[in-house]
Protein backbone atom coordinates (compact mmCIF):
# COMPACT_ATOMS: atom_id res chain seq x y z
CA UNK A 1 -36.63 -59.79 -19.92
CA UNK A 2 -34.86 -61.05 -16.62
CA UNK A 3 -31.08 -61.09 -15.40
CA UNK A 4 -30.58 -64.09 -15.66
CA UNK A 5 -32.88 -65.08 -18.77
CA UNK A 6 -30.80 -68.26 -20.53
CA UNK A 7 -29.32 -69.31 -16.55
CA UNK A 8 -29.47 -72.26 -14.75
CA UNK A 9 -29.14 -72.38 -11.26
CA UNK A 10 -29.40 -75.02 -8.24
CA UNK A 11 -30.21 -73.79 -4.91
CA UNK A 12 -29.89 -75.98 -2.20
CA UNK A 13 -32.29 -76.25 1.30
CA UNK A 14 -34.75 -74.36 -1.22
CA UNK A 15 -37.74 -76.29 0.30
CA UNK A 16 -38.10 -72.69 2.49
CA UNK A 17 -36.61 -69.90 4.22
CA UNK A 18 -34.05 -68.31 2.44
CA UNK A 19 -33.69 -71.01 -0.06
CA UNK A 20 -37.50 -70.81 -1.14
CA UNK A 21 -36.81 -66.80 -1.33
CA UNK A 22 -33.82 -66.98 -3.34
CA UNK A 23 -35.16 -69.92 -5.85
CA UNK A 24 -38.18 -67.83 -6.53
CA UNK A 25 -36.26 -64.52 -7.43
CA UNK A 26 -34.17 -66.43 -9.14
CA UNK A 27 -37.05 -67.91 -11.39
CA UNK A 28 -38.53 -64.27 -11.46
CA UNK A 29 -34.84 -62.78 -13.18
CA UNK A 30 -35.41 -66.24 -15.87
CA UNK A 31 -33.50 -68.47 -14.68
CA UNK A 32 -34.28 -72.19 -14.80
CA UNK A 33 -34.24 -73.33 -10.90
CA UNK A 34 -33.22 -76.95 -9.43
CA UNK A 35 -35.02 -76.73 -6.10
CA UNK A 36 -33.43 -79.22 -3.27
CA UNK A 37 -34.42 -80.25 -0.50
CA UNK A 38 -34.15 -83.13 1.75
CA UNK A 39 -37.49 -82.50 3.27
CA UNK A 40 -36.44 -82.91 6.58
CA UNK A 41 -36.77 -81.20 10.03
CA UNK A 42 -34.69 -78.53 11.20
CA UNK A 43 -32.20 -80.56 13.35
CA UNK A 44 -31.45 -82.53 9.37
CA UNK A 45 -34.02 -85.92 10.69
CA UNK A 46 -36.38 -87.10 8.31
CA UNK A 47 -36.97 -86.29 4.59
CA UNK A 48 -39.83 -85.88 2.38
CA UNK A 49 -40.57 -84.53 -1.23
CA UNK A 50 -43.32 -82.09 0.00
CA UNK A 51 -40.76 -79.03 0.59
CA UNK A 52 -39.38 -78.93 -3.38
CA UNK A 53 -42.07 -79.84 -4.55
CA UNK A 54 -44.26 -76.48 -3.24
CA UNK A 55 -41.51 -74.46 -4.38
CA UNK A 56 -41.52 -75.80 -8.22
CA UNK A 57 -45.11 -75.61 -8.18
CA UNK A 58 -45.36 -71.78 -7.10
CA UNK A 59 -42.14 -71.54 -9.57
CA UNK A 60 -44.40 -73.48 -12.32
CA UNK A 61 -47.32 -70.93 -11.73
CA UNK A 62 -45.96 -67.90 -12.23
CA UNK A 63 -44.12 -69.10 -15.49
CA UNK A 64 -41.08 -70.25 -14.09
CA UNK A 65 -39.25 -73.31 -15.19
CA UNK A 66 -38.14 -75.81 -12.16
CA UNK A 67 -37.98 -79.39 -11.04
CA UNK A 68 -37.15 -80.81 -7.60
CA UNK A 69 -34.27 -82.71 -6.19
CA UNK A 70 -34.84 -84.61 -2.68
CA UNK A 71 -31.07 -85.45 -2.02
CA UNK A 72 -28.63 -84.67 0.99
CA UNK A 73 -25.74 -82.65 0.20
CA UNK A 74 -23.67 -84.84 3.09
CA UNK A 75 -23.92 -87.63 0.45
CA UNK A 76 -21.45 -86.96 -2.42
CA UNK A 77 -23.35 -89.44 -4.88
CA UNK A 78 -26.51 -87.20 -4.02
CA UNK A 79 -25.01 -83.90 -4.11
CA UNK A 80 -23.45 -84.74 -7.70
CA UNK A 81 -26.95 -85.64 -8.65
CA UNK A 82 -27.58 -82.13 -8.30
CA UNK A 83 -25.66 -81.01 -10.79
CA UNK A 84 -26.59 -83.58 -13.11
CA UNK A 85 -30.55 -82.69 -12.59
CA UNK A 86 -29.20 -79.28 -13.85
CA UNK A 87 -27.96 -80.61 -16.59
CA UNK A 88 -30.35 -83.14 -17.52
CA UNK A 89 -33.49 -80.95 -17.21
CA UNK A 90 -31.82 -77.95 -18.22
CA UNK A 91 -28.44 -78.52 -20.58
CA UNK A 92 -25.80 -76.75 -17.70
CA UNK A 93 -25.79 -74.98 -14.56
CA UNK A 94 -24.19 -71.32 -14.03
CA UNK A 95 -25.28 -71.06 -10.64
CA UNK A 96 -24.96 -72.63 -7.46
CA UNK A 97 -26.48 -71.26 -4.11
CA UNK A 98 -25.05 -73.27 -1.02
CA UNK A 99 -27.80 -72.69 1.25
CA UNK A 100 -28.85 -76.12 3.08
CA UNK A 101 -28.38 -76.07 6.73
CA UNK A 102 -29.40 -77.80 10.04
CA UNK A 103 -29.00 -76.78 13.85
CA UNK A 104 -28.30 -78.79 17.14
CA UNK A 105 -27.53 -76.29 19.16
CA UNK A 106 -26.14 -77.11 22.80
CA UNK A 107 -23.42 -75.36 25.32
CA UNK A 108 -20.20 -76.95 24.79
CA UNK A 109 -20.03 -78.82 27.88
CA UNK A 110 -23.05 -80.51 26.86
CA UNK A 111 -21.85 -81.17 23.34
CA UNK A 112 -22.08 -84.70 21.69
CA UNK A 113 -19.78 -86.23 19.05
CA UNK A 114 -23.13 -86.64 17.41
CA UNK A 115 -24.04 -83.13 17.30
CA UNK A 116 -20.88 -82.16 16.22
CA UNK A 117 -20.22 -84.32 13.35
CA UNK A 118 -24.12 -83.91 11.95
CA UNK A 119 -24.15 -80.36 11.85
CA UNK A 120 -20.16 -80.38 9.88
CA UNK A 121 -21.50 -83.02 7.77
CA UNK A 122 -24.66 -80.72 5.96
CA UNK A 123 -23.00 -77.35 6.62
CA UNK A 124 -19.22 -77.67 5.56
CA UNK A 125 -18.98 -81.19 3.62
CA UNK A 126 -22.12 -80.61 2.34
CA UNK A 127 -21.43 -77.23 1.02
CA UNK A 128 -18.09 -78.77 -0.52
CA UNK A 129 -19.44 -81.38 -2.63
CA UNK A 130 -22.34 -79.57 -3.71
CA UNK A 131 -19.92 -76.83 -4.73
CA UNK A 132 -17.21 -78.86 -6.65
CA UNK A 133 -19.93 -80.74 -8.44
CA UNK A 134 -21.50 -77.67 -9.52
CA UNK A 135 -17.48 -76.14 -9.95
CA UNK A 136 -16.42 -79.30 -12.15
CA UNK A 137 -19.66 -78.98 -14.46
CA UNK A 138 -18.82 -75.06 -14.89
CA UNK A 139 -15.15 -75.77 -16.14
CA UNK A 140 -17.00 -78.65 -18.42
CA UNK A 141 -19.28 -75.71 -20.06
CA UNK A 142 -15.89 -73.42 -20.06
CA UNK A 143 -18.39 -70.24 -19.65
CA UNK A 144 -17.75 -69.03 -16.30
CA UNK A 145 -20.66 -69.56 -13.52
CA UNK A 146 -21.21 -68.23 -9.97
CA UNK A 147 -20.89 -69.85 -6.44
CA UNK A 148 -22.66 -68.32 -3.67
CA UNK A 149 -21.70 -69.78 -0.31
CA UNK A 150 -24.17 -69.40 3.39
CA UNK A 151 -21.60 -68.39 6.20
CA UNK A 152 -22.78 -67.09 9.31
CA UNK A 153 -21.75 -64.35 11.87
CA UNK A 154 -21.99 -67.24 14.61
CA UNK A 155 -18.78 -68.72 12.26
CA UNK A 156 -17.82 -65.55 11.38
CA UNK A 157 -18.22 -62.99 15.07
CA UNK A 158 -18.89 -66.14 17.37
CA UNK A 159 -22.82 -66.93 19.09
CA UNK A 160 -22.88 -68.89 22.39
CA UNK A 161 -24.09 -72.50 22.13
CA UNK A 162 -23.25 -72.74 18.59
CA UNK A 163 -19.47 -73.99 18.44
CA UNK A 164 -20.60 -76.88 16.31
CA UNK A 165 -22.34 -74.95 13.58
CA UNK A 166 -20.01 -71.29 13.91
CA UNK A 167 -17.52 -73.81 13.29
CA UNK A 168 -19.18 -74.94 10.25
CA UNK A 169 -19.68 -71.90 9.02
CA UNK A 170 -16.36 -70.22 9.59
CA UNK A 171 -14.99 -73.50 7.64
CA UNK A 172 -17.72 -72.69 4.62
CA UNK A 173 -15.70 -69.00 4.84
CA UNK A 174 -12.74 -70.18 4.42
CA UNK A 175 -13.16 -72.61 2.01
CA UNK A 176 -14.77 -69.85 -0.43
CA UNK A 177 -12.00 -67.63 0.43
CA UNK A 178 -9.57 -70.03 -1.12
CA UNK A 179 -12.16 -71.43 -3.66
CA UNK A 180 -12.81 -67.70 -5.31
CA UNK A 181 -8.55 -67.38 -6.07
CA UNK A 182 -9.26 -70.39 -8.15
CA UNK A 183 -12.33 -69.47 -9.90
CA UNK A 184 -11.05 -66.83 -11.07
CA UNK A 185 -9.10 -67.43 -13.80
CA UNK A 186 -12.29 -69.39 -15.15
CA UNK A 187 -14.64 -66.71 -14.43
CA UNK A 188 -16.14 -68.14 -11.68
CA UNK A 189 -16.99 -65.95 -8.80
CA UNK A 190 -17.45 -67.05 -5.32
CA UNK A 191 -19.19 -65.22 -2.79
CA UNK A 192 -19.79 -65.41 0.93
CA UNK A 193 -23.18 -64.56 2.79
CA UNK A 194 -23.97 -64.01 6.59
CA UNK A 195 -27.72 -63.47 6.22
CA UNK A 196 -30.23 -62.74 9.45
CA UNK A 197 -33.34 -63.61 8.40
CA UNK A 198 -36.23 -65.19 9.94
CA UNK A 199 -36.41 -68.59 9.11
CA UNK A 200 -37.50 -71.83 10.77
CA UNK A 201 -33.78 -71.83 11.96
CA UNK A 202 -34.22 -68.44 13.26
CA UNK A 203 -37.40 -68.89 14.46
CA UNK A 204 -36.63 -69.28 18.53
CA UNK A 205 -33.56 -67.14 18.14
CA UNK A 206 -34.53 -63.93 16.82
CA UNK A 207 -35.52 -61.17 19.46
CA UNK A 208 -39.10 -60.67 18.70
CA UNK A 209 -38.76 -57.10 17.70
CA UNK A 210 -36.78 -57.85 14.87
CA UNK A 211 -38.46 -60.51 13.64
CA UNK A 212 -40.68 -58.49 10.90
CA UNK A 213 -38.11 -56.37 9.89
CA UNK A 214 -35.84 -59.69 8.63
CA UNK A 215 -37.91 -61.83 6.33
CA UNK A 216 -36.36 -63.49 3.76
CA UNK A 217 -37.61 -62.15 0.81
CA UNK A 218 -35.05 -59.26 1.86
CA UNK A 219 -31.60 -61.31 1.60
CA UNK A 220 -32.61 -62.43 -1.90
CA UNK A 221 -32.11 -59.57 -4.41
CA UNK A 222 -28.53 -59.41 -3.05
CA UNK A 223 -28.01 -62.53 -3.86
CA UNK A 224 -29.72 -62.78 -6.77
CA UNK A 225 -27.61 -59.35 -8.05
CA UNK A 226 -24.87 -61.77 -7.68
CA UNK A 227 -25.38 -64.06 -9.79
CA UNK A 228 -26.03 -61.83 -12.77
CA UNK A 229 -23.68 -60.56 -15.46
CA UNK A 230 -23.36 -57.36 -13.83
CA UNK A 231 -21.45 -59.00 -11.09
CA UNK A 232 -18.56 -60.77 -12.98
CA UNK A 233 -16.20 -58.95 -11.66
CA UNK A 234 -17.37 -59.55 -7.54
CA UNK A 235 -16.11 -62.20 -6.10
CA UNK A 236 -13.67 -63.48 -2.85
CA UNK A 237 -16.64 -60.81 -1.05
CA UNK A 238 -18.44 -61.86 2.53
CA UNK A 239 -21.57 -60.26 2.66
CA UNK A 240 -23.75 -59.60 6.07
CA UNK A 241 -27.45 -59.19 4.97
CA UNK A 242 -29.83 -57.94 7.42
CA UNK A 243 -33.16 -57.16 6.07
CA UNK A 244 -33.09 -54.29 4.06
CA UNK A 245 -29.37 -53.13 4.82
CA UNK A 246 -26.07 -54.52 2.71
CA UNK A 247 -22.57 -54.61 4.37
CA UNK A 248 -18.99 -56.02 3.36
CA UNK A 249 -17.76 -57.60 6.57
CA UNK A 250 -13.45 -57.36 5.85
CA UNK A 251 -10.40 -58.16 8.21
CA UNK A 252 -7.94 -55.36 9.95
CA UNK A 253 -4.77 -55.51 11.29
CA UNK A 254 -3.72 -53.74 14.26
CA UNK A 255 -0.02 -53.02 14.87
CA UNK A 256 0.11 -54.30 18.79
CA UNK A 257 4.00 -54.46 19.69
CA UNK A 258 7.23 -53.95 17.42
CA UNK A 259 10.95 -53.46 17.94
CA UNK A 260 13.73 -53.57 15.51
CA UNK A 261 14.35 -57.20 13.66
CA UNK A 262 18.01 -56.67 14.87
CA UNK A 263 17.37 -57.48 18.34
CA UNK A 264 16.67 -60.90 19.93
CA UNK A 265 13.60 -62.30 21.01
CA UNK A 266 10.93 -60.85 23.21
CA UNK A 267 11.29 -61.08 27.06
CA UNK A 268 7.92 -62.53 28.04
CA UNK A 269 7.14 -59.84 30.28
CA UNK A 270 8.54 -57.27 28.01
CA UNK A 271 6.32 -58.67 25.45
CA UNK A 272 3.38 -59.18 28.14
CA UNK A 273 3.68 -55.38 29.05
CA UNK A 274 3.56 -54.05 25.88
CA UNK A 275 0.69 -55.85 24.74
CA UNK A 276 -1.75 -54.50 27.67
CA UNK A 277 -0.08 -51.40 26.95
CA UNK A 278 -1.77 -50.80 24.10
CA UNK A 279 -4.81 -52.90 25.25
CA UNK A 280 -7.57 -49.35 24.75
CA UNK A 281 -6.66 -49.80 20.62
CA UNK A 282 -7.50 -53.28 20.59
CA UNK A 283 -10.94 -53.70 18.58
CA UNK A 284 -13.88 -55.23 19.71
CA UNK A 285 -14.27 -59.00 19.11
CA UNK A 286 -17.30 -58.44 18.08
CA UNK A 287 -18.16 -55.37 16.62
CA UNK A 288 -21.90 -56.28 15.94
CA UNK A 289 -22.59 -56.52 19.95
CA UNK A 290 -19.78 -53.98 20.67
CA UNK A 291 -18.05 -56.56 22.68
């Protein structure tokens, strides 16, 4: 008996990487898998049916149940199809893994409208229609479901040469961040992942020491957990996965500068010198590089 023996579930840009890992685990725990993938190369050009296809067949061997879909979640006609292979093949969906993604990395001052809008397109519009269709068909069924969202600490901490796709991501973050206050009342959870694993969009960026000690198949069983039963009650959560360790990444506020809400307005140097003043119990921008 699996987890999630009875589930169906759609995982998106499951052609490989962390999608493959996740769709496979996901099969393992009994759940029925709709494997997407555009088939394309890692900057979102070209397609194919080769990538889903290996997946449902190594699903299919080990006595999993799974069929392909080759659309693009930046299409909303293709991203509802999604949902509807779920339902088709399957009868519902309870689970949907946002995970498609494409890079075009370049400084900012060498930055193209083209780059920009490509890499928003699959990453933040993609991840929204995927996730309403697969939201909509949950209310339908009236039984609850899970919505796992792929953020990044590039959206989340900040990476250099990445302001089209941290912005992306820090858009997917928010959206879910919203999106789970709504769920709830339906029983739908929605959770947020910043995974490091290596990946053919990690490939060139991971140092190579830490390249074995990140594969995919690590992120997975998080995720996976997730979308069980057990987890009904997490949700709203942004998780940073890094091979075999688990952390909650949450937001603090630290008291700067107050006076008494009697008194007027700030000077601006007033204000200025009471902000540096307190400048050693500011905390790092980003704690992950200590910087």
């Amino acid at each position: 008996m699996g987890m999630l023996d009875g589930k169906v579930a759609l995982v998106t840009g499951a052609g490989g990487g962390l999608g493959r890992t996740h769709a496979l685990l996901l099969a393992a725990q009994g759940a029925a898998v709709v494997v997407n993938d555009l088939g394309g190369a890692r900057d979102g050009t070209g397609s194919g049916t080769t990538m889903a296809d290996k997946v449902v067949a190594e699903i299919q061997a080990a006595g999993g149940k799974a069929v392909a879909n080759y659309g693009s979640v930046s299409d909303k006609a293709e991203a509802q199809s999604m949902a509807q292979t779920a339902v088709d093949s399957f009868g519902r969906l309870d689970i949907c893994i946002c995970n498609a993604g494409i890079l075009r990395d370049k400084s900012f001052k060498n930055m193209t409208d083209d780059m920009w809008e490509v890499v928003n397109a699959v990453h933040l519009r993609g991840t929204y229609y995927t996730a309403k269709a697969a939201y909509d068909q949950m209310l339908e069924q009236g039984e609850g479901g899970r919505i796992i969202v792929t953020s990044s600490t590039s959206g989340l901490l900040g990476n250099f040469g990445q302001t089209n796709y941290g912005a992306a991501k820090a858009g997917i973050a928010g959206f879910a961040r919203c999106l789970y206050l709504e769920g709830a009342r339906y029983g739908i959870t929605v959770n947020i992942l910043a995974p490091t694993a290596l990946s053919r969009l990690t490939d060139d960026i991971l140092p190579e020491q830490a390249r074995d000690s990140v594969p995919p198949e690590k992120v997975s069983p998080t995720v996976v957990w997730l979308c069980t039963d057990e987890a009904k009650e997490v949700t709203g959560r942004t998780w940073l996965l890094t091979g075999n360790r688990v952390s909650l990444l949450s937001w603090q506020v630290t008291p700067i500068a107050s006076k008494d809400e009697a008194d007027g307005p700030w000077d601006v140097e007033e204000i200025g010198a009471a902000i540096l003043a307190n400048k050693a119990l500011w905390p790092p921008i980003n704690p992950m590089r200590g910087g």
